[in-house]
PDB file of N, CA and C in Angstrom:
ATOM      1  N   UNK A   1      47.387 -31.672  16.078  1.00  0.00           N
ATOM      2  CA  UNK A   1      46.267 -32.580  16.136  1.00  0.00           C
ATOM      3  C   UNK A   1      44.994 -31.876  15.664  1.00  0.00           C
ATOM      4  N   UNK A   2      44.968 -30.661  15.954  1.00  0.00           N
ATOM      5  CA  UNK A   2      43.636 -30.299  15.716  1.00  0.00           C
ATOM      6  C   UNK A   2      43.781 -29.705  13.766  1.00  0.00           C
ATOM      7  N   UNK A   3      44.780 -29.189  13.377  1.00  0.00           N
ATOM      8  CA  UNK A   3      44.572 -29.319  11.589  1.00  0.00           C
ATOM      9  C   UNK A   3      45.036 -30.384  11.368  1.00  0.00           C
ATOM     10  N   UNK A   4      45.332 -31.617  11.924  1.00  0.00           N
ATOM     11  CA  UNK A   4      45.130 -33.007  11.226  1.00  0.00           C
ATOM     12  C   UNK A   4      43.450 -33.356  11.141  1.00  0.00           C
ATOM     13  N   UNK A   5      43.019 -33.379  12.648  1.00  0.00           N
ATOM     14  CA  UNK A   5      41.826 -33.616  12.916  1.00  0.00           C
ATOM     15  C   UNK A   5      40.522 -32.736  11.628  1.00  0.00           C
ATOM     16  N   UNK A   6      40.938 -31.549  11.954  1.00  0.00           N
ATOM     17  CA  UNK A   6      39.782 -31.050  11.226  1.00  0.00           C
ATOM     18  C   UNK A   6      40.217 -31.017   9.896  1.00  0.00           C
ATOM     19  N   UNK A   7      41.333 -31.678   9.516  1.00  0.00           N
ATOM     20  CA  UNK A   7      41.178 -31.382   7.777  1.00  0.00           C
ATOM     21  C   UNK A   7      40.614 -32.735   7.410  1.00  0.00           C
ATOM     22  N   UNK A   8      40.634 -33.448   8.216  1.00  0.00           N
ATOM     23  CA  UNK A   8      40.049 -34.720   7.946  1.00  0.00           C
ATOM     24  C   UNK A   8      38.370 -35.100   7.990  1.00  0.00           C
ATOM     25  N   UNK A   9      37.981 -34.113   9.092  1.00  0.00           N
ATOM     26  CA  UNK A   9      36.460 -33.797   9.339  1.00  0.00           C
ATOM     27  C   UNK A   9      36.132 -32.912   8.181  1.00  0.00           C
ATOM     28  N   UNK A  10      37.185 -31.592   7.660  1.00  0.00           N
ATOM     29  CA  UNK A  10      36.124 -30.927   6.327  1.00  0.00           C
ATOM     30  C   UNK A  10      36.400 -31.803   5.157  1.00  0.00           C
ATOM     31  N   UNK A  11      37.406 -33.269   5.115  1.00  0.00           N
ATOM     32  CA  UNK A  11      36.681 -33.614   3.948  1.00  0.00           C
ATOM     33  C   UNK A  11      38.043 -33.263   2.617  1.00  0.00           C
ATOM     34  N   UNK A  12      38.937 -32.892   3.129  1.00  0.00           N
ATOM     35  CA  UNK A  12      40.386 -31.877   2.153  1.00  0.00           C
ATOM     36  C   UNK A  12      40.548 -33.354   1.600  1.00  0.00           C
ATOM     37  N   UNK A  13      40.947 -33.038  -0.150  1.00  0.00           N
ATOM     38  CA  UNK A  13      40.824 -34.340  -0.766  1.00  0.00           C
ATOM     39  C   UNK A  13      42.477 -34.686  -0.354  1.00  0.00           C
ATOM     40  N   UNK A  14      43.242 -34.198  -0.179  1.00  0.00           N
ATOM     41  CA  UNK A  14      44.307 -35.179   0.439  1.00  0.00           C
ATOM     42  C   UNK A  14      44.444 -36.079   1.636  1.00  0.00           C
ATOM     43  N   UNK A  15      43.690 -36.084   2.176  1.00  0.00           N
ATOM     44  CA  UNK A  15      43.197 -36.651   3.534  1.00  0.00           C
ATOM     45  C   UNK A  15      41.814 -38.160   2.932  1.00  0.00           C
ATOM     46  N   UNK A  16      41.124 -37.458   2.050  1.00  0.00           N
ATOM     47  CA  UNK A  16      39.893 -38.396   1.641  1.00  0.00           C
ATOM     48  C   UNK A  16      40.636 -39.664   0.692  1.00  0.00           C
ATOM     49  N   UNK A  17      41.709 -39.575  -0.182  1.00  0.00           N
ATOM     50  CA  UNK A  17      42.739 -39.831  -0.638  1.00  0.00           C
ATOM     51  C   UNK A  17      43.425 -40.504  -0.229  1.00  0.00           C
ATOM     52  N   UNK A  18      44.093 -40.371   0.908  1.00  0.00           N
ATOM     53  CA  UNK A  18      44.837 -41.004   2.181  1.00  0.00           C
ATOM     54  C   UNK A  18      44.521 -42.485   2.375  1.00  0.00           C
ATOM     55  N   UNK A  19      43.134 -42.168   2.689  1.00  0.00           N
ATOM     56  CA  UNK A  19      42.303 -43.408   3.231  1.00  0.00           C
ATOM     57  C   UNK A  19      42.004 -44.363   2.464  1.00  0.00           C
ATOM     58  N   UNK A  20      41.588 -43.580   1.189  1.00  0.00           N
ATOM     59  CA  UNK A  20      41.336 -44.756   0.264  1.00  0.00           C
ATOM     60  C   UNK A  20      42.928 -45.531  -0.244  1.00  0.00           C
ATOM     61  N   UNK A  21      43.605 -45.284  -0.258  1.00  0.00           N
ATOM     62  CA  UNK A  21      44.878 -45.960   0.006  1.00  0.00           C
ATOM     63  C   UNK A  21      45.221 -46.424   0.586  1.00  0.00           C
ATOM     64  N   UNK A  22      44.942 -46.314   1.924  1.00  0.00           N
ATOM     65  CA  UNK A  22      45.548 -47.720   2.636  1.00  0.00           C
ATOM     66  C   UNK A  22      44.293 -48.346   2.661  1.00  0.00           C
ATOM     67  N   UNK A  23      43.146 -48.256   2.255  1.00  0.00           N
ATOM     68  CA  UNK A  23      42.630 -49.237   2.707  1.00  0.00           C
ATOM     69  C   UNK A  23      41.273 -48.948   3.402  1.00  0.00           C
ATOM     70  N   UNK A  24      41.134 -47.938   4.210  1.00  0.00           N
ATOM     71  CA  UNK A  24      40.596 -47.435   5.062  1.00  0.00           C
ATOM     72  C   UNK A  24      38.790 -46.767   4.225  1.00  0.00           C
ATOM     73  N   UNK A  25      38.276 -47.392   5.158  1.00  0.00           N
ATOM     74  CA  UNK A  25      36.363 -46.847   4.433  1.00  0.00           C
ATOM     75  C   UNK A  25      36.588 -45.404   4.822  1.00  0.00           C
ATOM     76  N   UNK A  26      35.863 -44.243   4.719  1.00  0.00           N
ATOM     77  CA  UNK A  26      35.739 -43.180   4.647  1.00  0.00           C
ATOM     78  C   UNK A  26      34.764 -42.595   5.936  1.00  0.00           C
ATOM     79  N   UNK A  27      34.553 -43.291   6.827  1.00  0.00           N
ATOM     80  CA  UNK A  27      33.667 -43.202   8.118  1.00  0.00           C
ATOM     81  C   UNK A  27      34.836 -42.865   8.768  1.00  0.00           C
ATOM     82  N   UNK A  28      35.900 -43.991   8.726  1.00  0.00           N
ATOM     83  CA  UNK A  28      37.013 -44.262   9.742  1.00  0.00           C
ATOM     84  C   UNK A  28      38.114 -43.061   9.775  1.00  0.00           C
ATOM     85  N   UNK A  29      38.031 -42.196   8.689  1.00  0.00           N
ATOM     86  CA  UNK A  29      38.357 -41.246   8.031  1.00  0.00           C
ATOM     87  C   UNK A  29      37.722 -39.565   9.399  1.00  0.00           C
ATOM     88  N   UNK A  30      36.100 -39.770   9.370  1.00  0.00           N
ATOM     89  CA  UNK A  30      35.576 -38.764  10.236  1.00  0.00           C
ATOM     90  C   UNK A  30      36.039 -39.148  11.732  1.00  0.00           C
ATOM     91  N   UNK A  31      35.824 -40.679  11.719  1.00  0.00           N
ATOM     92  CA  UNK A  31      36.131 -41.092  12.998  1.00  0.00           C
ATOM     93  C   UNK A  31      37.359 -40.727  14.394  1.00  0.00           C
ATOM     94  N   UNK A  32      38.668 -40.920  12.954  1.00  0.00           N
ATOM     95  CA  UNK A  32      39.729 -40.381  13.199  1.00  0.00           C
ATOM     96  C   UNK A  32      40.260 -38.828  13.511  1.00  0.00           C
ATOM     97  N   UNK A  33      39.078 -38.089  12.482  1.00  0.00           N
ATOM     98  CA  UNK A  33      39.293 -36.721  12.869  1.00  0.00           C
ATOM     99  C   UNK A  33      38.645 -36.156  14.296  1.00  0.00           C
ATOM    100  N   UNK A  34      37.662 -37.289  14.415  1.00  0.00           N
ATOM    101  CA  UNK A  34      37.114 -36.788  15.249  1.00  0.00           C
ATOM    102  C   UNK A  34      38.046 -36.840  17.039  1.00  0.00           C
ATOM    103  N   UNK A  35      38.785 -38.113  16.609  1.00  0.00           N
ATOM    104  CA  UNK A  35      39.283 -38.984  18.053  1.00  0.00           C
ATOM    105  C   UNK A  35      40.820 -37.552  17.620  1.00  0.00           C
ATOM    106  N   UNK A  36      41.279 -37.392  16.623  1.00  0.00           N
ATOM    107  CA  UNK A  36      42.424 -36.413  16.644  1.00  0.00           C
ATOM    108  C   UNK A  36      42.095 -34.862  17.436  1.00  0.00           C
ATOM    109  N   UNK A  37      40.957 -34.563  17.113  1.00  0.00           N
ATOM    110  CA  UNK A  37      40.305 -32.896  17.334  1.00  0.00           C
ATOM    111  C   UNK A  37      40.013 -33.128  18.842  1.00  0.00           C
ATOM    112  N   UNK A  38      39.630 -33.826  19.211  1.00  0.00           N
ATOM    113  CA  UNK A  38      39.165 -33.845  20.653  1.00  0.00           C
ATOM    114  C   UNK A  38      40.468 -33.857  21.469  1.00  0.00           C
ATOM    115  N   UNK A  39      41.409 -34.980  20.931  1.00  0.00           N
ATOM    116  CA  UNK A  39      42.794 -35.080  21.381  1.00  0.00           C
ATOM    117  C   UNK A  39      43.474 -33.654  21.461  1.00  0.00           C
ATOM    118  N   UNK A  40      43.798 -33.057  20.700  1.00  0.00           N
ATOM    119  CA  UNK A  40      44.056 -31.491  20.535  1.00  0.00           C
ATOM    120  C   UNK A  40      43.388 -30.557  21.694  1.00  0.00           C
ATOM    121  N   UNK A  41      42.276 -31.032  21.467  1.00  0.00           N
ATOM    122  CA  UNK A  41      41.471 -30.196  22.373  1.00  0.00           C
ATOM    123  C   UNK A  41      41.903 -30.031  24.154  1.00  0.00           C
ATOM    124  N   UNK A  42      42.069 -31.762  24.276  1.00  0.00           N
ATOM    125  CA  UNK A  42      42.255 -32.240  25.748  1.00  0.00           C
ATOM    126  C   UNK A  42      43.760 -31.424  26.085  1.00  0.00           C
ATOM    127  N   UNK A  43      44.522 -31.645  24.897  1.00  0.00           N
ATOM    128  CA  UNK A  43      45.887 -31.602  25.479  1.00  0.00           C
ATOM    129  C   UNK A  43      45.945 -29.950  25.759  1.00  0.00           C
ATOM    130  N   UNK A  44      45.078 -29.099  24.886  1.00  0.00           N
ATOM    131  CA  UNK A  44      45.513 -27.827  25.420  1.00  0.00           C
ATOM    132  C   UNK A  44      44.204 -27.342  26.378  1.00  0.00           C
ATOM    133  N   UNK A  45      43.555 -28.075  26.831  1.00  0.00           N
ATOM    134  CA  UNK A  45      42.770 -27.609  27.688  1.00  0.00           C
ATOM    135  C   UNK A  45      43.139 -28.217  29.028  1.00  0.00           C
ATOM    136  N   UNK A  46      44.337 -29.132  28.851  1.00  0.00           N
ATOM    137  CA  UNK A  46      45.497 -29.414  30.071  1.00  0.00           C
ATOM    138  C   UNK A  46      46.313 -28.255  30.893  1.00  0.00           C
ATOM    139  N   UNK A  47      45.904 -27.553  30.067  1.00  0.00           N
ATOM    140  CA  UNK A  47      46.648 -26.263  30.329  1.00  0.00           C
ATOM    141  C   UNK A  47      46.044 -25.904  31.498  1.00  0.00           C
ATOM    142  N   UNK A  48      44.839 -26.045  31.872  1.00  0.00           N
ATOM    143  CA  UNK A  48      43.640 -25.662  32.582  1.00  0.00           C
ATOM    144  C   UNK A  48      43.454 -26.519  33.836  1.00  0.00           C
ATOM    145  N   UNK A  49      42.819 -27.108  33.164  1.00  0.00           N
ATOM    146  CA  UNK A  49      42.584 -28.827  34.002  1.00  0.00           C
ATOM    147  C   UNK A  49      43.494 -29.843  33.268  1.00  0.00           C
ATOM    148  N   UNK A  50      44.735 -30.348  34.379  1.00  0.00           N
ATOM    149  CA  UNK A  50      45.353 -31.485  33.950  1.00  0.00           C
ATOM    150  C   UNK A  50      44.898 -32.625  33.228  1.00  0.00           C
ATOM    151  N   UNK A  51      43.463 -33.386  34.526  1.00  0.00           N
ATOM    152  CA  UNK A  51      42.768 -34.356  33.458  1.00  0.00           C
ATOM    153  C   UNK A  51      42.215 -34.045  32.165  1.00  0.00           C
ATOM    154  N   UNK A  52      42.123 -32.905  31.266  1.00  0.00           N
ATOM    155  CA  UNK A  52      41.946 -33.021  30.008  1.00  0.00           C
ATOM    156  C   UNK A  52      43.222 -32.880  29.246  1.00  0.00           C
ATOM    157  N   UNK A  53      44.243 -32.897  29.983  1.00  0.00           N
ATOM    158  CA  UNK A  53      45.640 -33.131  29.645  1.00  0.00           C
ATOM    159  C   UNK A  53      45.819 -34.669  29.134  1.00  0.00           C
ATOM    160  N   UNK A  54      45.485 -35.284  30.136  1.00  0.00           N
ATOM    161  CA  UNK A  54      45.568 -36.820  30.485  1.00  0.00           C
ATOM    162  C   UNK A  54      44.654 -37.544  28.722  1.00  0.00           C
ATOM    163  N   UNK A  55      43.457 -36.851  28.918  1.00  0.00           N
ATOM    164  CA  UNK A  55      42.732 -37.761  28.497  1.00  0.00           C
ATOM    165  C   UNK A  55      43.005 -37.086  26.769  1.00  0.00           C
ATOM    166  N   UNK A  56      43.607 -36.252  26.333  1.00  0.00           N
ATOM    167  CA  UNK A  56      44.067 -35.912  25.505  1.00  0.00           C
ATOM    168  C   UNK A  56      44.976 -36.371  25.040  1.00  0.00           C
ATOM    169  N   UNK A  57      46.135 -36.720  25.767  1.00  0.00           N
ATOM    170  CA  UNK A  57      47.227 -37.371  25.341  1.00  0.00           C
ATOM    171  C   UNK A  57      47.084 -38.751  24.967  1.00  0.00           C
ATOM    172  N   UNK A  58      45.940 -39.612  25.813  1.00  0.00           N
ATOM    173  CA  UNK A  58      45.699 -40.785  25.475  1.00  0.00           C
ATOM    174  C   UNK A  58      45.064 -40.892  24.299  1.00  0.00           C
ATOM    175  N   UNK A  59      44.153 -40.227  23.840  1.00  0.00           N
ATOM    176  CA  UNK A  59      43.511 -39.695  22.411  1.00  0.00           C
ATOM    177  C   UNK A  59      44.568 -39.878  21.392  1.00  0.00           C
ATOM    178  N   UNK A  60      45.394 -39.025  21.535  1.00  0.00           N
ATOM    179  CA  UNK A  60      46.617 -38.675  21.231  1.00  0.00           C
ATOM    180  C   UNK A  60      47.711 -40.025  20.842  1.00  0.00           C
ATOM    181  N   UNK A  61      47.872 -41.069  22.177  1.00  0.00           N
ATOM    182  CA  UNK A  61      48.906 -42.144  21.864  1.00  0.00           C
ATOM    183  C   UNK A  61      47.665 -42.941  20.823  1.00  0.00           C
ATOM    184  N   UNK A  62      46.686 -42.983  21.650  1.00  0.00           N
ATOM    185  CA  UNK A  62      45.799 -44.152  20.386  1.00  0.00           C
ATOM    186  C   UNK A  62      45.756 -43.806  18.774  1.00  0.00           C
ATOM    187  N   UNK A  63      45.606 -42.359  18.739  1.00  0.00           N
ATOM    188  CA  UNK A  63      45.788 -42.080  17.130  1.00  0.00           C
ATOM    189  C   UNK A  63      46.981 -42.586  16.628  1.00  0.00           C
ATOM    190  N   UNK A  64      48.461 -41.674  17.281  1.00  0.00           N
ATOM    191  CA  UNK A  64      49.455 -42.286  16.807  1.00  0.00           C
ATOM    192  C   UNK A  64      49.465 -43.676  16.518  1.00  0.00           C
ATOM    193  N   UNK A  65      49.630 -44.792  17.531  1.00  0.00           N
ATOM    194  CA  UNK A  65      49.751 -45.867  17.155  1.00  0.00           C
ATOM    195  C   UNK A  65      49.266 -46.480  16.379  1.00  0.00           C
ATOM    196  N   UNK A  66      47.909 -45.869  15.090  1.00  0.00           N
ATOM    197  CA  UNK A  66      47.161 -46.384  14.486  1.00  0.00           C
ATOM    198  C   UNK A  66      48.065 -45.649  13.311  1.00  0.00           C
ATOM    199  N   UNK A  67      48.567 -44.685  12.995  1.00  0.00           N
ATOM    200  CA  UNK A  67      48.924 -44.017  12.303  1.00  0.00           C
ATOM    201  C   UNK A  67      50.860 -44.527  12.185  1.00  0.00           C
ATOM    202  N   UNK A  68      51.323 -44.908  13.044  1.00  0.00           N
ATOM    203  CA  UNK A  68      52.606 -45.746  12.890  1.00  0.00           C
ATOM    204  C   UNK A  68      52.239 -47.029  12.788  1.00  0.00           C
ATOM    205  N   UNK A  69      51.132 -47.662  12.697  1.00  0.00           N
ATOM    206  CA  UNK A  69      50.779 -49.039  11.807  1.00  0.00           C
ATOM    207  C   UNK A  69      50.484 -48.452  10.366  1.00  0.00           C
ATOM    208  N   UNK A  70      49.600 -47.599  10.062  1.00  0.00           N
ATOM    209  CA  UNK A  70      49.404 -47.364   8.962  1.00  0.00           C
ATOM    210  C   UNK A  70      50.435 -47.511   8.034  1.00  0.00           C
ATOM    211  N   UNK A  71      51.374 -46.240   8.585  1.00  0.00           N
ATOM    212  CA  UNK A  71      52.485 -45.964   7.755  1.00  0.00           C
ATOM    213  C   UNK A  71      53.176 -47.286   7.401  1.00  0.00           C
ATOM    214  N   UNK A  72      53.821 -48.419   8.902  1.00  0.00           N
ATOM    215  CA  UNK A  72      54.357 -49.568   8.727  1.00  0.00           C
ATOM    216  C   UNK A  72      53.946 -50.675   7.502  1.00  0.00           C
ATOM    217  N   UNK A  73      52.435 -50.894   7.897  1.00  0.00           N
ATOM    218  CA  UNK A  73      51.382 -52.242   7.425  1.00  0.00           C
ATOM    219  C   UNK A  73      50.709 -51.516   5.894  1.00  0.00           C
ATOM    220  N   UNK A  74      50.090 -50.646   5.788  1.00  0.00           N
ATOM    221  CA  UNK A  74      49.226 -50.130   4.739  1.00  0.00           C
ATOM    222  C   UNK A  74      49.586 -49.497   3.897  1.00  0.00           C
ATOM    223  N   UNK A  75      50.505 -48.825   4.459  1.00  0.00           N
ATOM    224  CA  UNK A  75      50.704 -47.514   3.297  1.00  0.00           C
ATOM    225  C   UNK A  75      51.849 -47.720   2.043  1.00  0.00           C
ATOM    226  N   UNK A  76      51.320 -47.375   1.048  1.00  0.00           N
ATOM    227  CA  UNK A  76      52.317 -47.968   0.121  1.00  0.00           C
ATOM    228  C   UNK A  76      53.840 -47.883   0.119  1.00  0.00           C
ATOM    229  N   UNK A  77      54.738 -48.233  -0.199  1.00  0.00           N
ATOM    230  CA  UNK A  77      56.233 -47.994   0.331  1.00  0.00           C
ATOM    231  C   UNK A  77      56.668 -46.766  -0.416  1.00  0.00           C
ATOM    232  N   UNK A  78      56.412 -46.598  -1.417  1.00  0.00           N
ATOM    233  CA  UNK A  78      57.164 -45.036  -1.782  1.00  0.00           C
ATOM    234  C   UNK A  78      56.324 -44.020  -1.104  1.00  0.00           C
ATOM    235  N   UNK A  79      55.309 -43.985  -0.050  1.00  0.00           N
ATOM    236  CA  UNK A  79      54.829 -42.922   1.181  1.00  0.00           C
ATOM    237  C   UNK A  79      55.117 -43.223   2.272  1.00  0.00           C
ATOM    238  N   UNK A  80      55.450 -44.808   2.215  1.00  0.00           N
ATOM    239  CA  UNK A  80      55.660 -44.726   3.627  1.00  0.00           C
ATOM    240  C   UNK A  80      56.762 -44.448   4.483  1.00  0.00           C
ATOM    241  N   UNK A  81      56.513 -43.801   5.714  1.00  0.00           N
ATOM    242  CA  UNK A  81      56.948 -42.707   6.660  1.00  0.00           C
ATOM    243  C   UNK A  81      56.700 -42.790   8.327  1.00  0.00           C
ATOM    244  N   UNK A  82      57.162 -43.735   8.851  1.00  0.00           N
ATOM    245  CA  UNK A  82      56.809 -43.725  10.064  1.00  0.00           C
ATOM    246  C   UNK A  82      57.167 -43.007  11.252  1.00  0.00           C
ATOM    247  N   UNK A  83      58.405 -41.905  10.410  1.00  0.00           N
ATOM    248  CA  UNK A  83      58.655 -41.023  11.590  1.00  0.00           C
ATOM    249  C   UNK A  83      58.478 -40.105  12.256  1.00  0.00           C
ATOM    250  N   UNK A  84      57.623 -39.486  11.471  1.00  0.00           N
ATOM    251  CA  UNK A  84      56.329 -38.469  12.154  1.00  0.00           C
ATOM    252  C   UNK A  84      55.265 -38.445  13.059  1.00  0.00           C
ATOM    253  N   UNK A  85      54.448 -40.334  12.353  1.00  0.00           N
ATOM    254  CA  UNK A  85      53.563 -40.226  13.320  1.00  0.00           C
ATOM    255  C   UNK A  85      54.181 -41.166  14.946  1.00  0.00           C
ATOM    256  N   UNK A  86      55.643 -41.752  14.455  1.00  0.00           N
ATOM    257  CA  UNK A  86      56.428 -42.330  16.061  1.00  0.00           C
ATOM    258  C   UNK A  86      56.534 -40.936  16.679  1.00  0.00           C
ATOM    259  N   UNK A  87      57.523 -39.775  16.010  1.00  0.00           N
ATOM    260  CA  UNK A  87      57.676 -38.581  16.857  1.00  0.00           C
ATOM    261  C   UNK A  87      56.452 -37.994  17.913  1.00  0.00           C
ATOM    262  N   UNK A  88      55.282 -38.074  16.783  1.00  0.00           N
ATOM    263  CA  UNK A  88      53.798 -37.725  17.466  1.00  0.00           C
ATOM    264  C   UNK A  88      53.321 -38.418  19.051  1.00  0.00           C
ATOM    265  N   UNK A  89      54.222 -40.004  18.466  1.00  0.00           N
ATOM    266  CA  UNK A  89      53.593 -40.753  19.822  1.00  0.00           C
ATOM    267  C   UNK A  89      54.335 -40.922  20.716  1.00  0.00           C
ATOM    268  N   UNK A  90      55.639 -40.232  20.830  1.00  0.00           N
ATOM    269  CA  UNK A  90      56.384 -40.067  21.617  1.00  0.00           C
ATOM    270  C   UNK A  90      56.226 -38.880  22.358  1.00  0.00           C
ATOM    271  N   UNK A  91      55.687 -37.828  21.851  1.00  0.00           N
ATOM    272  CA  UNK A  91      55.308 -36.189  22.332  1.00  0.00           C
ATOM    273  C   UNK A  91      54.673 -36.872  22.785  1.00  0.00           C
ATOM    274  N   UNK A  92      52.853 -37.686  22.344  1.00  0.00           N
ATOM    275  CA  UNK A  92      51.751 -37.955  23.495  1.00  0.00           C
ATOM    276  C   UNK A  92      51.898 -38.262  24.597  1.00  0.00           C
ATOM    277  N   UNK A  93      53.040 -39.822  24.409  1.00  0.00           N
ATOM    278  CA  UNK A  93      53.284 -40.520  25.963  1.00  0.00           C
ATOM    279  C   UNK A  93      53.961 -38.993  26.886  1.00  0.00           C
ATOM    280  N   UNK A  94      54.760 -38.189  26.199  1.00  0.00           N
ATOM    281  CA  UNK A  94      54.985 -37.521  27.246  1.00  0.00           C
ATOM    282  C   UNK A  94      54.030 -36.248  27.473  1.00  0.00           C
ATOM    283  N   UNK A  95      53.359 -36.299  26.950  1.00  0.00           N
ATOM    284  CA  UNK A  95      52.470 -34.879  26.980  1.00  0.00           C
ATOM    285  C   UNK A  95      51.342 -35.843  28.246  1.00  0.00           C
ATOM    286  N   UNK A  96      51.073 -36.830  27.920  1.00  0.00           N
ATOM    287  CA  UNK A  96      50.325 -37.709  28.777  1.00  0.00           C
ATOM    288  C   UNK A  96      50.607 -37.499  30.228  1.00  0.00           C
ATOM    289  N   UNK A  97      51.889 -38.204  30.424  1.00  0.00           N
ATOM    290  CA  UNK A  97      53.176 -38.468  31.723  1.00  0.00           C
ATOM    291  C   UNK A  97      52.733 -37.160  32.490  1.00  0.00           C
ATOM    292  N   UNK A  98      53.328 -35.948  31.571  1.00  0.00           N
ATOM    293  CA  UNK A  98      53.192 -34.894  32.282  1.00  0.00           C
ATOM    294  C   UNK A  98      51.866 -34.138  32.896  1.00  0.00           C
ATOM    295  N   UNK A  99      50.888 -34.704  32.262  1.00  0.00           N
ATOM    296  CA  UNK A  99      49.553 -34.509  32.638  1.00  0.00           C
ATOM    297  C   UNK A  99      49.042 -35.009  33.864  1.00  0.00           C
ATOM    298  N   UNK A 100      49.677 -36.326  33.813  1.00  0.00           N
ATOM    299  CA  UNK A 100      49.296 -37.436  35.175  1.00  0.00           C
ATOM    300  C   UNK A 100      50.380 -36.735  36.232  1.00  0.00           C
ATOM    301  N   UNK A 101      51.645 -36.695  36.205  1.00  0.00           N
ATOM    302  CA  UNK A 101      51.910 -35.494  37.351  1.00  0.00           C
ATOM    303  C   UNK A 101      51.217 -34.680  37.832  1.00  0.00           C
ATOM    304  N   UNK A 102      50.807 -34.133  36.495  1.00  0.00           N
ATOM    305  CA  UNK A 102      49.994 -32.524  37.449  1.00  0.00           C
ATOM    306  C   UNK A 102      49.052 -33.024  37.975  1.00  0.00           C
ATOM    307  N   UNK A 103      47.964 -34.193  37.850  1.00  0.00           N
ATOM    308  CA  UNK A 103      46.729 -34.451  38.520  1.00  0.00           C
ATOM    309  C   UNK A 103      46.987 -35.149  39.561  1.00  0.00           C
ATOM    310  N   UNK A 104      48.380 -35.916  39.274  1.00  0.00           N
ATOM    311  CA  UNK A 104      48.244 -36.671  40.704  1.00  0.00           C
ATOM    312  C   UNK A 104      49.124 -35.210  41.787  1.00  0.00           C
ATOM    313  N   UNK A 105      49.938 -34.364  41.501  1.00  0.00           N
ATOM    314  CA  UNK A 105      50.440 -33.388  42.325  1.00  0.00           C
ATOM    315  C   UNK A 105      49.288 -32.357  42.415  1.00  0.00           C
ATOM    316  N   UNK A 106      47.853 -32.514  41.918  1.00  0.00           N
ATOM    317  CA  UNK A 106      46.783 -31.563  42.651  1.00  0.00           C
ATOM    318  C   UNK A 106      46.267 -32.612  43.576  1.00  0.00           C
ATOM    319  N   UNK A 107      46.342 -33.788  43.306  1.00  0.00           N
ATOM    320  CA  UNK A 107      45.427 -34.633  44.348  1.00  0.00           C
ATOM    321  C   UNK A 107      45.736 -34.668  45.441  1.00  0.00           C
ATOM    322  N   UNK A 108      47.225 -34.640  45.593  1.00  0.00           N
ATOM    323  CA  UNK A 108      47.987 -35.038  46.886  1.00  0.00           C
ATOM    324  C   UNK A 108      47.796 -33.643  47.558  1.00  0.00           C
ATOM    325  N   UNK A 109      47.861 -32.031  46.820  1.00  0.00           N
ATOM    326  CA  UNK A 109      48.006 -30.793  47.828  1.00  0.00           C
ATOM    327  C   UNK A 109      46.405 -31.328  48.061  1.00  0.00           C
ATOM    328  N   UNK A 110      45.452 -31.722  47.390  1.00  0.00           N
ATOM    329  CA  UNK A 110      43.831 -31.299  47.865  1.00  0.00           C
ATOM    330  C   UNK A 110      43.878 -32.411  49.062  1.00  0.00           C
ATOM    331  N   UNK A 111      44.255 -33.408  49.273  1.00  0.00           N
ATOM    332  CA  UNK A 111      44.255 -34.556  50.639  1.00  0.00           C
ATOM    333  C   UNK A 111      44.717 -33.665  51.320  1.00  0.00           C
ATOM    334  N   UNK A 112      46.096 -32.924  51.391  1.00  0.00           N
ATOM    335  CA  UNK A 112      46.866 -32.349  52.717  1.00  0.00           C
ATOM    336  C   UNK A 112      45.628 -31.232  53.057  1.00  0.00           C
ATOM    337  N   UNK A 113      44.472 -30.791  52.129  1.00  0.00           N
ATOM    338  CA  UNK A 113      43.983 -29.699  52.915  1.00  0.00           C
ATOM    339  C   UNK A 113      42.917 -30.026  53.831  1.00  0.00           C
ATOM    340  N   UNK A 114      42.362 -31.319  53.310  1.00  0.00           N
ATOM    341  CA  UNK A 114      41.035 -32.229  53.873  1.00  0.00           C
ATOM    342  C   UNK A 114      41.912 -32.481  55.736  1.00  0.00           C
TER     343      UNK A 114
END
């Protein structure tokens, strides 16, 4: 997520390219890198604090699912490829799942100490 994200934020003409192919204005382009890089960010700063696990992965399913429409709806048929960005959104939901464990299994030891 995060060299999807940031190759899309510096602008790499295969990425600027991308967009103008399916369709896509070139804002939606930073936008995306931006909602991908943060996603990256959350999921390994889950490592740490679960909830930036959580809120990473959701980053994470929302990109995918925009990115397995793409591929489906936009993208021309000799590129299109939807099994990368499904694989992607299948890691999130579970990179997610497992995030919400760990926060809800810190919540429950922090009640037993109250």
């Amino acid at each position: 997520m995060l060299l999807s994200g940031g190759s899309k934020l510096a602008g790499v003409d295969r990425q600027v390219q991308s967009f103008e192919q399916w369709g896509y204005p070139q804002w939606f382009r930073l936008v995306t890198g931006i909602v991908e890089t943060l996603g990256g960010i959350g999921l390994l700063a889950g490592r740490v604090r679960p909830v930036f696990g959580v809120v990473g992965g959701v980053l994470t399913v929302g990109t995918m699912v925009g990115a397995v429409y793409t591929e489906l709806v936009r993208a021309p048929d000799s590129l299109s490829n939807p099994r990368r960005p499904a694989a992607l959104l299948i890691g999130g939901l579970l990179a997610t799942g497992r995030a919400w464990e760990r926060v809800a299994k810190k919540s429950k030891q922090e009640e037993r100490r109250d």
